[in-house]
Protein backbone atom coordinates (compact mmCIF):
# COMPACT_ATOMS: atom_id res chain seq x y z
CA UNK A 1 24.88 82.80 51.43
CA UNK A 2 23.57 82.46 48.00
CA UNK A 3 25.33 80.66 44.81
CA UNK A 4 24.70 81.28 40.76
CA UNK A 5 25.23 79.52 38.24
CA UNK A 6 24.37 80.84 34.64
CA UNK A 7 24.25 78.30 31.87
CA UNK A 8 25.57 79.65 28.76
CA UNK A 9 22.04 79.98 27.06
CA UNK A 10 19.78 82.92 25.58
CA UNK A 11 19.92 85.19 28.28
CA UNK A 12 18.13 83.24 31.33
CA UNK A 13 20.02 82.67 34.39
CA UNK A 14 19.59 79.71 36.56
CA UNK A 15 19.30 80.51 40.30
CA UNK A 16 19.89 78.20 43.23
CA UNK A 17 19.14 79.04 46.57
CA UNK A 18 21.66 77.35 48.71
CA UNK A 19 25.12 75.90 48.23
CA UNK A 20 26.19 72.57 48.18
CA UNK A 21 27.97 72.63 51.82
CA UNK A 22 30.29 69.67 51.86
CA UNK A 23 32.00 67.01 49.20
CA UNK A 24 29.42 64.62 50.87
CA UNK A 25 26.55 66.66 49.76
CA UNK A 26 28.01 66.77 46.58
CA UNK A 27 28.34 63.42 46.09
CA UNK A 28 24.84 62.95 46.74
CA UNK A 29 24.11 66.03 44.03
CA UNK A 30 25.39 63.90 41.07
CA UNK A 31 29.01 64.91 41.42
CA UNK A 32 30.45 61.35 42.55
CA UNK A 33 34.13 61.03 42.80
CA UNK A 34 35.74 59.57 39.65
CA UNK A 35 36.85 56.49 41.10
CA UNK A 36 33.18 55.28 42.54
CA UNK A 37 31.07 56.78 39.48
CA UNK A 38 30.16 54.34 36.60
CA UNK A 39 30.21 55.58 33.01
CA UNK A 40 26.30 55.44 33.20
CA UNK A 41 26.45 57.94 36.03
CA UNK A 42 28.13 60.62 33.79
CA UNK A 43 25.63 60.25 31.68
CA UNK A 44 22.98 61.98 33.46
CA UNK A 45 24.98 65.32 34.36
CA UNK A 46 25.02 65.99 30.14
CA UNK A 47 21.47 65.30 29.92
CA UNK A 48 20.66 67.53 32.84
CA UNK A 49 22.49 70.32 31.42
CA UNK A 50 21.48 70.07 27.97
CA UNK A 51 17.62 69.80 29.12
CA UNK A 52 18.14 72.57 30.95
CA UNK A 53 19.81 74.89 28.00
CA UNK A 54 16.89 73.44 25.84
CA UNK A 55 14.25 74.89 28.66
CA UNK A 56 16.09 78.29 28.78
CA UNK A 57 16.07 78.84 24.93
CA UNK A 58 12.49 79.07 24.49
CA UNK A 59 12.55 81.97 27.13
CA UNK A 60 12.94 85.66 24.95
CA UNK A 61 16.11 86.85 26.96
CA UNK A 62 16.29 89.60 28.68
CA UNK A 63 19.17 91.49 31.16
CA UNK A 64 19.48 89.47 34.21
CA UNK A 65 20.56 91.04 37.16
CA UNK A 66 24.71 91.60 36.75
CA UNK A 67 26.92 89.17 38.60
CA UNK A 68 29.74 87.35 38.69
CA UNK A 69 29.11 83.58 37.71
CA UNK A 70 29.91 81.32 40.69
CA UNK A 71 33.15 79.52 40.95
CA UNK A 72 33.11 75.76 41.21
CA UNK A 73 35.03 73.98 43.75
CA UNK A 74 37.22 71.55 42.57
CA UNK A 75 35.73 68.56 42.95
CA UNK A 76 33.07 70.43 40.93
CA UNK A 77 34.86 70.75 38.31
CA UNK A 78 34.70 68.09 35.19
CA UNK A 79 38.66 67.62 35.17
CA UNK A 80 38.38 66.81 39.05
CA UNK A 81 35.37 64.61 38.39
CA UNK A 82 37.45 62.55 35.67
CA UNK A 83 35.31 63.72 33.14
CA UNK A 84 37.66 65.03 29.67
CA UNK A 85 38.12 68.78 29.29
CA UNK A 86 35.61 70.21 28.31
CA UNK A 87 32.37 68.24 29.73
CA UNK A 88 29.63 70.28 31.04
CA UNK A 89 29.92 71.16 34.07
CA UNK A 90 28.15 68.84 37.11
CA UNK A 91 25.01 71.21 38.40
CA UNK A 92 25.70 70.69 41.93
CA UNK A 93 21.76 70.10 42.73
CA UNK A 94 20.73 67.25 40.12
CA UNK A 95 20.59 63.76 41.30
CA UNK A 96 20.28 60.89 38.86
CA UNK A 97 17.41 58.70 39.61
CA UNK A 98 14.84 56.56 37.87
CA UNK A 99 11.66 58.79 37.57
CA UNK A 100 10.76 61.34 36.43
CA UNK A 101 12.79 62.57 33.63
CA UNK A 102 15.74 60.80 35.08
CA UNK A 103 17.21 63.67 37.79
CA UNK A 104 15.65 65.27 40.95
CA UNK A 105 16.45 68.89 42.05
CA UNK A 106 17.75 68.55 45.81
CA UNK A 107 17.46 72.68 45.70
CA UNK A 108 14.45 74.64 44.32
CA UNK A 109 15.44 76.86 41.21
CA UNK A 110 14.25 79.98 40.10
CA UNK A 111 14.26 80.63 35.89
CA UNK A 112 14.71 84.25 35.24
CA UNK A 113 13.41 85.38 31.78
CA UNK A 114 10.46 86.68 30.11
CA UNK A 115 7.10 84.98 31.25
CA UNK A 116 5.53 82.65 28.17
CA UNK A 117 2.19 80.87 28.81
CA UNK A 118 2.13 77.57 28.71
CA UNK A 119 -0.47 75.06 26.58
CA UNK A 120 -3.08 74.20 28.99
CA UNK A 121 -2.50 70.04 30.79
CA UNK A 122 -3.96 67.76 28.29
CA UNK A 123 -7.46 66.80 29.20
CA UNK A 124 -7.24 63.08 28.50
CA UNK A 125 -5.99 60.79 30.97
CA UNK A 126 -5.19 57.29 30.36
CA UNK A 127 -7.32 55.52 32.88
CA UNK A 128 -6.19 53.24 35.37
CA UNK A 129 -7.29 49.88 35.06
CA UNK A 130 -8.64 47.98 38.69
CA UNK A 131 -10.33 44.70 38.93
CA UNK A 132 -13.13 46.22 40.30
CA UNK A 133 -14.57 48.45 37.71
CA UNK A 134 -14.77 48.23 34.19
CA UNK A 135 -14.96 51.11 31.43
CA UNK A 136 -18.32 53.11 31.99
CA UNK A 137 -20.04 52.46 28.35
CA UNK A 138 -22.25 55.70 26.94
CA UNK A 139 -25.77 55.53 27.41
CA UNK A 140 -27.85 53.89 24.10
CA UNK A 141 -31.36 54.68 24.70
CA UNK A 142 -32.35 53.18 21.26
CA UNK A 143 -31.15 49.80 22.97
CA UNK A 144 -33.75 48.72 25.05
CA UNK A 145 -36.06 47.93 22.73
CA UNK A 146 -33.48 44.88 21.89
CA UNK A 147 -32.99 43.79 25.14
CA UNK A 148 -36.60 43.71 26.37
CA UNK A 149 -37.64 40.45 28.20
CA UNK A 150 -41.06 41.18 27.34
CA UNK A 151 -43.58 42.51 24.71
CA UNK A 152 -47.32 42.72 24.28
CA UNK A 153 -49.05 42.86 21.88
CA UNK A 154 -49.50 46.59 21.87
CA UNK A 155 -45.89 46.98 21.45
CA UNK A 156 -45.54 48.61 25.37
CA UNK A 157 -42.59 46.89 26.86
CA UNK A 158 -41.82 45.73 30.78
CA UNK A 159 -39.31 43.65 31.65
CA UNK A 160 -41.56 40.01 32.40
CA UNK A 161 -38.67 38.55 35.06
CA UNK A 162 -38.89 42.49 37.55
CA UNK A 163 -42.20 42.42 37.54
CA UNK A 164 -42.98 38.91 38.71
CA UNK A 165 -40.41 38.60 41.28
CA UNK A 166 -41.70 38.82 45.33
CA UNK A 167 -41.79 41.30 47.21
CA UNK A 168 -41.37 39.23 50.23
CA UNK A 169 -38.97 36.98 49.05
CA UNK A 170 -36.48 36.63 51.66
CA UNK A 171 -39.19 37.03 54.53
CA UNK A 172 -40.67 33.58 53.38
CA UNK A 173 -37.59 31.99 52.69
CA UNK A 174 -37.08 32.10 55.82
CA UNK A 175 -40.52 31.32 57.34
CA UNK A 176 -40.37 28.09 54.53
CA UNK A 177 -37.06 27.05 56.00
CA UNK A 178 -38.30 27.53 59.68
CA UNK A 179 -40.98 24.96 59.05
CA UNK A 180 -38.86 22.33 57.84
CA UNK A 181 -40.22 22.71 54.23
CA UNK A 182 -43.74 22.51 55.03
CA UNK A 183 -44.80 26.16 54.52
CA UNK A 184 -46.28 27.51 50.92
CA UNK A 185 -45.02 30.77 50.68
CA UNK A 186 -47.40 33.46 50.16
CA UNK A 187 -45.62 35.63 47.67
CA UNK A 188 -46.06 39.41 47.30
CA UNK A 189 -45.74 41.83 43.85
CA UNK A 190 -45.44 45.30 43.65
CA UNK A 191 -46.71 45.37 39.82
CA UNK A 192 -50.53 45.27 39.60
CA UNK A 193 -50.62 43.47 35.73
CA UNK A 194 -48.89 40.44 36.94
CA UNK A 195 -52.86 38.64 36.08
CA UNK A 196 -52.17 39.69 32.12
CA UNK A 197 -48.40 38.41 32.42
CA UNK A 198 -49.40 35.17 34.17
CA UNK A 199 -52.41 34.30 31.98
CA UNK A 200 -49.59 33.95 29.01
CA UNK A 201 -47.14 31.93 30.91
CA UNK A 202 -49.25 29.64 33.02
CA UNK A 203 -49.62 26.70 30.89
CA UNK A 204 -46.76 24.41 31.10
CA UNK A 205 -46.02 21.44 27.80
CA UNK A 206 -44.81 18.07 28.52
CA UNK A 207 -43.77 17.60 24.83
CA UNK A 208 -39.92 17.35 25.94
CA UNK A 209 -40.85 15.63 29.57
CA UNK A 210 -38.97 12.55 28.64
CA UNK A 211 -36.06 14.07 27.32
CA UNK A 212 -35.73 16.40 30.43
CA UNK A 213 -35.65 12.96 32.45
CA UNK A 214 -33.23 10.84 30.46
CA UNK A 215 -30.77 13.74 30.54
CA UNK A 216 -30.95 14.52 34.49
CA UNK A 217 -30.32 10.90 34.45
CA UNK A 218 -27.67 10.26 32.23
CA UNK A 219 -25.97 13.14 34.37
CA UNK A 220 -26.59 11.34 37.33
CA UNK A 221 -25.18 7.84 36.35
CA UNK A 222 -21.99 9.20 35.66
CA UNK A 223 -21.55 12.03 38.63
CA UNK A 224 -23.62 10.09 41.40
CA UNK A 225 -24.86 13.79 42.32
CA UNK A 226 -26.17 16.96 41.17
CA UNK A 227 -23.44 18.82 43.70
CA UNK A 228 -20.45 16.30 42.56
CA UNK A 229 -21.15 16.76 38.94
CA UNK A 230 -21.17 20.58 39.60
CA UNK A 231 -18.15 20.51 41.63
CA UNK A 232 -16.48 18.16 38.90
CA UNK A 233 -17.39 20.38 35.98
CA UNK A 234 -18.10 23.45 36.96
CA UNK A 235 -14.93 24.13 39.70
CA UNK A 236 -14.98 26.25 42.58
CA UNK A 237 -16.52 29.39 43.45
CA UNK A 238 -14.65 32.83 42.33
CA UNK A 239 -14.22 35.71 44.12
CA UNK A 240 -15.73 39.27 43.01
CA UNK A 241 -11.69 39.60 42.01
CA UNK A 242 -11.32 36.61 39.36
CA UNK A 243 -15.16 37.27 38.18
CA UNK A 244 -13.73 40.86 36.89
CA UNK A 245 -10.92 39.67 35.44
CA UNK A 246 -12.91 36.71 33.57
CA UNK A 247 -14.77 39.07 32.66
CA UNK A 248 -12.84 41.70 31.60
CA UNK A 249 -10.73 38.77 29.27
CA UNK A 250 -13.76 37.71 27.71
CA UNK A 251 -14.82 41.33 26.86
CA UNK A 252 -11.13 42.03 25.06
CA UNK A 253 -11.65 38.58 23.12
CA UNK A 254 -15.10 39.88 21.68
CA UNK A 255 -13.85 43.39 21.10
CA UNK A 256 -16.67 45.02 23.63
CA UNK A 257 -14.63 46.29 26.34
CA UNK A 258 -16.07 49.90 27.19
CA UNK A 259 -19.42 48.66 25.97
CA UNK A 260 -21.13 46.93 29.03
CA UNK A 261 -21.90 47.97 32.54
CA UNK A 262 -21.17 45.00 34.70
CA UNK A 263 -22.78 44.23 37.99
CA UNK A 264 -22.36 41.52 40.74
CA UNK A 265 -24.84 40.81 43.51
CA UNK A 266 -26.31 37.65 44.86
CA UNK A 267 -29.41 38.79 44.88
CA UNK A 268 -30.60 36.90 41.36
CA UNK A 269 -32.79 33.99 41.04
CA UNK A 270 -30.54 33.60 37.94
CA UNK A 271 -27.06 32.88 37.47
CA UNK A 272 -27.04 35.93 34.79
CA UNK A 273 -28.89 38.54 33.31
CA UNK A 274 -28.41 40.75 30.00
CA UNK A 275 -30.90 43.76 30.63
CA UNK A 276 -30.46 47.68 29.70
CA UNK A 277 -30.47 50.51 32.36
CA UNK A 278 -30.59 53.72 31.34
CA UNK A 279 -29.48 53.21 28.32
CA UNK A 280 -26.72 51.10 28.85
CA UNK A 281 -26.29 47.49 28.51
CA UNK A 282 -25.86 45.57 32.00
CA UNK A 283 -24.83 42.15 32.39
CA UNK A 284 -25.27 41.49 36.10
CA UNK A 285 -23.95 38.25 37.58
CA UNK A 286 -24.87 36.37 40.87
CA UNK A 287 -21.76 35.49 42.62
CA UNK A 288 -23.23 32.77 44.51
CA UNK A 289 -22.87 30.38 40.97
CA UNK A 290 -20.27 31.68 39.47
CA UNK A 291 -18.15 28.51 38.82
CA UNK A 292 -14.63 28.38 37.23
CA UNK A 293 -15.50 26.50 34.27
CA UNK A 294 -18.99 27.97 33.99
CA UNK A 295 -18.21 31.49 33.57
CA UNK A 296 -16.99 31.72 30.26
CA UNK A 297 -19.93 29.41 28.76
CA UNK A 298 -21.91 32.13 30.83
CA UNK A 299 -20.65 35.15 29.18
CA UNK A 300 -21.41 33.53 25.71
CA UNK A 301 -24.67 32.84 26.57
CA UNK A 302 -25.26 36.95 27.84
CA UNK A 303 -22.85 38.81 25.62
CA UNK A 304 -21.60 36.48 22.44
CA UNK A 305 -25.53 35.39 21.91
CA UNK A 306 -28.16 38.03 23.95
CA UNK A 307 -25.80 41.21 23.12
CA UNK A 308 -24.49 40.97 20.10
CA UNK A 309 -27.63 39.91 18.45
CA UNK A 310 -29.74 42.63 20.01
CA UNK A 311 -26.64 45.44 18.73
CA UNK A 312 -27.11 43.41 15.36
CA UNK A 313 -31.07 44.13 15.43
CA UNK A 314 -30.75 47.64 15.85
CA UNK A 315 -29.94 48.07 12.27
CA UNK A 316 -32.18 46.03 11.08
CA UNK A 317 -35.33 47.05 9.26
CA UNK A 318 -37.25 44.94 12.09
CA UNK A 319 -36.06 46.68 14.82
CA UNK A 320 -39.09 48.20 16.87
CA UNK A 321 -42.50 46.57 17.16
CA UNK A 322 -43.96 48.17 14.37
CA UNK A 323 -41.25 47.19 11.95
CA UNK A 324 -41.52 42.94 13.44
CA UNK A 325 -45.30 43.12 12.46
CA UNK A 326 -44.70 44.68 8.77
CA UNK A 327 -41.97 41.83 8.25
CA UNK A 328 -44.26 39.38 10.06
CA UNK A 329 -41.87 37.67 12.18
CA UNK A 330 -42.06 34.92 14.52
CA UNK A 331 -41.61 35.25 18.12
CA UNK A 332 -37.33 35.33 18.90
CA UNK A 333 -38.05 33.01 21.16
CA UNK A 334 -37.47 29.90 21.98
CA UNK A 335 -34.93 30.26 19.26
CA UNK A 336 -33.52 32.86 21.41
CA UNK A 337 -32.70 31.34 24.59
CA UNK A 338 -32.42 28.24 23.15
CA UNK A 339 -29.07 29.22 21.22
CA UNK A 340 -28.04 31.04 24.22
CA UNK A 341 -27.99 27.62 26.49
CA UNK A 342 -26.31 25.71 23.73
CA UNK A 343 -23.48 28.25 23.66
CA UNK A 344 -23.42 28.05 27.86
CA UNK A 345 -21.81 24.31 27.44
CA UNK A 346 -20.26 24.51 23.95
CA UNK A 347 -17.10 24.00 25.16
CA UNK A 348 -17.45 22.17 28.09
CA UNK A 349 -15.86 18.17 28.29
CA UNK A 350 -19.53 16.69 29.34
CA UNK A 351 -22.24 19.42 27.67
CA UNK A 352 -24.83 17.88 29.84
CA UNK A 353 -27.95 20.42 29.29
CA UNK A 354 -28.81 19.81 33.00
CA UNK A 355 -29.91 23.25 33.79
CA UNK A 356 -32.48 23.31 30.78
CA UNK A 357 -33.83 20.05 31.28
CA UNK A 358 -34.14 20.42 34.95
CA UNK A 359 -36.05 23.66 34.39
CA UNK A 360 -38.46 22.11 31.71
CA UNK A 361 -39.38 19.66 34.14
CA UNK A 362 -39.53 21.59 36.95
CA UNK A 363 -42.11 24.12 35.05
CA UNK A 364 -44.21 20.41 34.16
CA UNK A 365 -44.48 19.70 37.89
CA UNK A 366 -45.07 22.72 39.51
CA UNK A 367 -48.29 22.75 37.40
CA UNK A 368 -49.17 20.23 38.86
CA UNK A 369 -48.05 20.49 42.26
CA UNK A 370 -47.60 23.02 45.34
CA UNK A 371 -44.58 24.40 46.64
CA UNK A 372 -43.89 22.42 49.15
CA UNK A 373 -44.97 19.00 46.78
CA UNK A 374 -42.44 20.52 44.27
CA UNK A 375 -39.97 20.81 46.24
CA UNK A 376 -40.05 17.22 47.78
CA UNK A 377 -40.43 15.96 44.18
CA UNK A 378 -37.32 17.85 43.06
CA UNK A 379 -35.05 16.52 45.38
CA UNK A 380 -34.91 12.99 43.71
CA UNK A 381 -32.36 15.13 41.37
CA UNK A 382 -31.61 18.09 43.80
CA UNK A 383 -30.28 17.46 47.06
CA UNK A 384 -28.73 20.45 48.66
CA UNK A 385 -32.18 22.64 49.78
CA UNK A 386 -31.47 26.06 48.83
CA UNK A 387 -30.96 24.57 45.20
CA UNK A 388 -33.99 23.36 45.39
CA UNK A 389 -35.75 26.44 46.67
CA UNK A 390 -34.28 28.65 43.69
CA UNK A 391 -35.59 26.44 41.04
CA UNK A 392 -39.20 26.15 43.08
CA UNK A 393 -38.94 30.32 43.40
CA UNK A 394 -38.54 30.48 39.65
CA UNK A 395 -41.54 28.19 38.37
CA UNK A 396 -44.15 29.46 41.45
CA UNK A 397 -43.01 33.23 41.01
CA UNK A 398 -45.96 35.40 39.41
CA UNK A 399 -48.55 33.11 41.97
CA UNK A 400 -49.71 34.39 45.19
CA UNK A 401 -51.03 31.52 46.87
CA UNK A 402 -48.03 28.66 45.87
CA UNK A 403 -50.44 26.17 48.07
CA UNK A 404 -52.37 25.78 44.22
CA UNK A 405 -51.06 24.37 41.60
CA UNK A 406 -49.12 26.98 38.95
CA UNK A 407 -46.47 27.91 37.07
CA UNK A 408 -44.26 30.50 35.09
CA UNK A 409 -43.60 28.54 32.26
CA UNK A 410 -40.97 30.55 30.57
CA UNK A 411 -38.80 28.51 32.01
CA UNK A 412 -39.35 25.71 29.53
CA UNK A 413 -38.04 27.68 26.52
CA UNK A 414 -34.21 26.57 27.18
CA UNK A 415 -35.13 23.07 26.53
CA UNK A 416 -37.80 23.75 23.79
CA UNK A 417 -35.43 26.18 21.89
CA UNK A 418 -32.32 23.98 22.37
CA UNK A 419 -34.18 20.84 20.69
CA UNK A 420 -35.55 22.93 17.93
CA UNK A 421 -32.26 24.10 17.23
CA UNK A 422 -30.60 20.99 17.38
CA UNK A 423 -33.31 19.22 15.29
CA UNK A 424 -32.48 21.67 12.03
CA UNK A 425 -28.70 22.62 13.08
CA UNK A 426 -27.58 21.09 10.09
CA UNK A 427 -29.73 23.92 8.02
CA UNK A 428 -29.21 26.71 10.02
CA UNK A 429 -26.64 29.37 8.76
CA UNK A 430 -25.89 30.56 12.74
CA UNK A 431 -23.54 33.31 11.32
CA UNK A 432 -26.33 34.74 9.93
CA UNK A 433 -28.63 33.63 12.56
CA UNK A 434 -26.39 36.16 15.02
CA UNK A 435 -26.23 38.82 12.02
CA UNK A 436 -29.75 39.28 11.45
CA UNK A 437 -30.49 40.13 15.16
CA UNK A 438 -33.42 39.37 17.36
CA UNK A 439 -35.16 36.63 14.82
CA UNK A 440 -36.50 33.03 14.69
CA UNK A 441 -34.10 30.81 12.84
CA UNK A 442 -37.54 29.70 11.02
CA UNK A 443 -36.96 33.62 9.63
CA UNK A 444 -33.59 33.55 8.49
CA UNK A 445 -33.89 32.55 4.93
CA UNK A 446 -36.45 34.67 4.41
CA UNK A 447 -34.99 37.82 6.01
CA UNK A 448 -31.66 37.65 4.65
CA UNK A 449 -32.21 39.40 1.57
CA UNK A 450 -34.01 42.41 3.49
CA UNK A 451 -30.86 42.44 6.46
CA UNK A 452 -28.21 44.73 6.65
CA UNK A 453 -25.12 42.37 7.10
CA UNK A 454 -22.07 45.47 7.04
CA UNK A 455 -20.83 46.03 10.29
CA UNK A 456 -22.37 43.36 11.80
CA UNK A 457 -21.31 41.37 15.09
CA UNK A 458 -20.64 38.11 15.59
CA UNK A 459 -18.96 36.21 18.44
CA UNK A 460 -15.87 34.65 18.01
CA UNK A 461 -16.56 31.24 18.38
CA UNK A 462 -18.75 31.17 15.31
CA UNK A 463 -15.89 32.41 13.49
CA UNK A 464 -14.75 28.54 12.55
CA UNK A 465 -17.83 26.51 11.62
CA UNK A 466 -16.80 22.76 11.50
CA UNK A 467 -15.35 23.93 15.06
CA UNK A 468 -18.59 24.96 15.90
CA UNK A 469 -21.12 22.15 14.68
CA UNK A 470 -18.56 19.34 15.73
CA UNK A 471 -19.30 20.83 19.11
CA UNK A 472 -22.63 21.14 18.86
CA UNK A 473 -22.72 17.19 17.63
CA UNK A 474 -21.06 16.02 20.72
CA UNK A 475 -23.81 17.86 22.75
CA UNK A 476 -26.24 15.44 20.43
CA UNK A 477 -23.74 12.19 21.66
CA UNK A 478 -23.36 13.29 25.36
CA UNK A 479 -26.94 13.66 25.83
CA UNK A 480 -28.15 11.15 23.65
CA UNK A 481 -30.17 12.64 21.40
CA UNK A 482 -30.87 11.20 18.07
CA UNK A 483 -31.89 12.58 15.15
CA UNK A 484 -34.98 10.26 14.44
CA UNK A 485 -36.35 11.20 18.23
CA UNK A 486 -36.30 14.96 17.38
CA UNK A 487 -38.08 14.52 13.69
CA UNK A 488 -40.22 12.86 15.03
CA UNK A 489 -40.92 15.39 17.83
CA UNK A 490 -40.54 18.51 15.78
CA UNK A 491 -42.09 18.91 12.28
């Protein structure tokens, strides 16, 4: 048996393929009795109709097939469904419901009228957002020559931190640990100029030794522990979960969400790294240190300080090799990293520059010392061993043989380029410090009339300077530093 209805429209006829077999049924269709149906529920039968008169009218008409229109039962009918005379009729196979456009055909239906085509599906789809992936940025080739760990002085770049990390890392972790910490690790490199790279960051300075004490100790006094002052002010652990959405807040507070591939691995002798592969800029971030109360101070060191400056660079006149020697700058670093660590523990209640100062000294002593000395002589501020073995890894790496005395003493330019900065902060213009890209703030004033400044980034905690520099005094208070020590250490 087979039912019609045909909508008073242009000429199309609506065609349903089976009846509506009981008043039950029809309840269910839309067609509730008048005494059980809300005035919202009348709404949806008008709607329904009049959507599907709008649908029929851009069909060009044509003769349908002749019949006789069906006849409604009763309950069908708007007078038996309390609706006033006159109310479109109830089509017996819509159901109200919440999706869609608000109705559901229970029956299929067949439109008969001339065939139209139809504009083709829009192409862009609003992505989903998950906590596991962020927007995929577009590859920047022209970037990596601002995010390069490394130059020479032939202007060939390598990234300084790949090339000097083991092989055989893992393997003699292992063996180390085995022998109750009385192993040197024999390290192996798969890059053959490591001899070049280590001949220009093998000599380690003990011009901020004392400092780099008196701070690990001043930390000390007041947290009995390096583990209880980082459990005190850096919080627990995160999961992968909370890092992405940390993450993903920060990135909508600097306005560079879409712009950054972000990684997470534990695999990182570093709690962070700002790098660019192929062409994109990665921040990757070991899991194993991402704290609570860390993460943020991490993000401005990587992306408010390392990113933005190198995106600022790129329009800079001094933006490859050849354009640094014309201008004659100085070296980015240590003012580089240096403003980087201060922006780590801007905010933080105790900006204790542990991490720096136990790096510089670190650097000093493995000099001095072989792996297994430096480690021993470590643990008077370290207690918890595989602390201990990550800082040891990062001042022996680049040395085969750790049972000789050596270092890689880059990582004394936290320390070096936070006391610099410090020492002049009340000179520095650190908006245009940021602006003026990948420069020495010994450069500034005499770059600024060559920058380009439109269009430039800046992170948005530089945006208020008194904020900024009463911040950066308390890290001056906390770690007592005075201004007479650092004149007198920096000229």
């Amino acid at each position: 048996m087979r039912t019609r209805r045909a909508f008073p429209s242009n000429g199309g006829a609506v065609t349903s393929q089976r009846p509506v077999r009981n008043a039950a049924a029809r309840g269910r269709a839309g067609c509730a009795p008048a005494s059980t149906r809300g005035p919202e529920q009348a709404q949806p039968s008008a709607l329904v109709c009049a959507s599907l008169a709008a649908l029929l009218r851009l069909v060009p008409p044509r003769v349908a097939e002749s019949r006789p229109p069906c006849d409604l039962d009763s309950e069908a009918r708007p007078e038996a469904r309390g609706c006033p005379p006159g109310s479109p009729p109830c089509p017996a196979r819509a159901v109200p419901t919440v999706r869609g456009l608000g109705w559901t055909m229970l029956e299929s239906i067949r439109v008969t009228g001339n065939s139209i085509v139809l504009p083709p599906k829009p192409k862009n789809k609003v992505k989903r957002c998950h906590f596991s992936t962020l927007p995929k940025p577009k590859p920047q080739p022209q970037l990596s020559r601002s995010f390069e760990k490394g130059d020479d002085s032939s202007g060939k770049k390598f990234c300084i931190l790949t090339a000097i990390k083991p092989t055989n890392l893992e393997k003699e972790k292992l063996r180390f640990f085995k022998s109750d910490y009385t192993y040197n690790p024999q390290f192996e490199y798969a890059n053959s100029s490591l001899p070049g790279v280590l001949a220009k960051h093998s000599s380690a300075s003990d011009r901020f030794l004392k400092q780099s004490i008196n701070i690990m100790e001043l930390t000390l006094q007041k947290y009995g522990s390096y583990e209880k002052f980082e459990q005190a002010t850096g919080g627990s652990l995160l999961s992968k979960t909370r890092i992405w959405s940390h993450v993903r807040r920060y990135m909508v507070k600097e306005g560079c969400m879409g712009e950054i591939v972000v990684h997470l691995t534990e695999d990182l002798l570093s709690r962070a790294s700002m790098t660019v592969v192929n062409g994109c800029p990665t921040l990757t971030i070991n899991v194993s240190t991402a704290r609570e109360h860390w993460l943020e101070g991490m993000l401005r060191h990587e992306i408010g300080t390392h990113y933005f400056r190198g995106i600022n660079n790129l329009q800079q006149p001094w933006n490859s090799w050849t354009g640094r020697k014309k201008h004659e700058l100085k070296p980015n670093n240590p003012t580089e990293e240096g403003l980087a660590s201060l922006h780590s523990v801007l905010f933080r209640k105790d900006p204790f520059l542990w991490r720096a100062a136990l790096l510089y000294y670190t650097v000093y002593r493995a000099s001095q010392m072989s792996f297994c000395e430096l480690f021993r002589d470590i643990g008077k501020f370290v207690k918890d061993p595989g602390t201990r073995w990550d800082y040891c890894v990062r001042a022996k790496r680049g040395w085969t043989d750790t049972s000789q005395p050596g270092c890689f003493s880059k990582d004394q330019v936290y320390l070096d380029g936070i006391l610099q900065i410090l020492r002049y902060r009340d000179t520095i213009d650190f908006h245009l410090l940021t602006a003026l890209g990948k420069v020495s703030y010994e450069d500034v004033d005499r770059l600024k009339g060559l920058a380009v400044t439109e269009n430039t980034r800046v992170p948005h905690f530089l945006q208020d300077r008194d904020r900024y520099m009463e911040h950066l005094e308390k890290i001056m208070e906390v770690n007592e530093l005075a201004d007479r020590e650092l004149k007198g250490l920096i000229c």
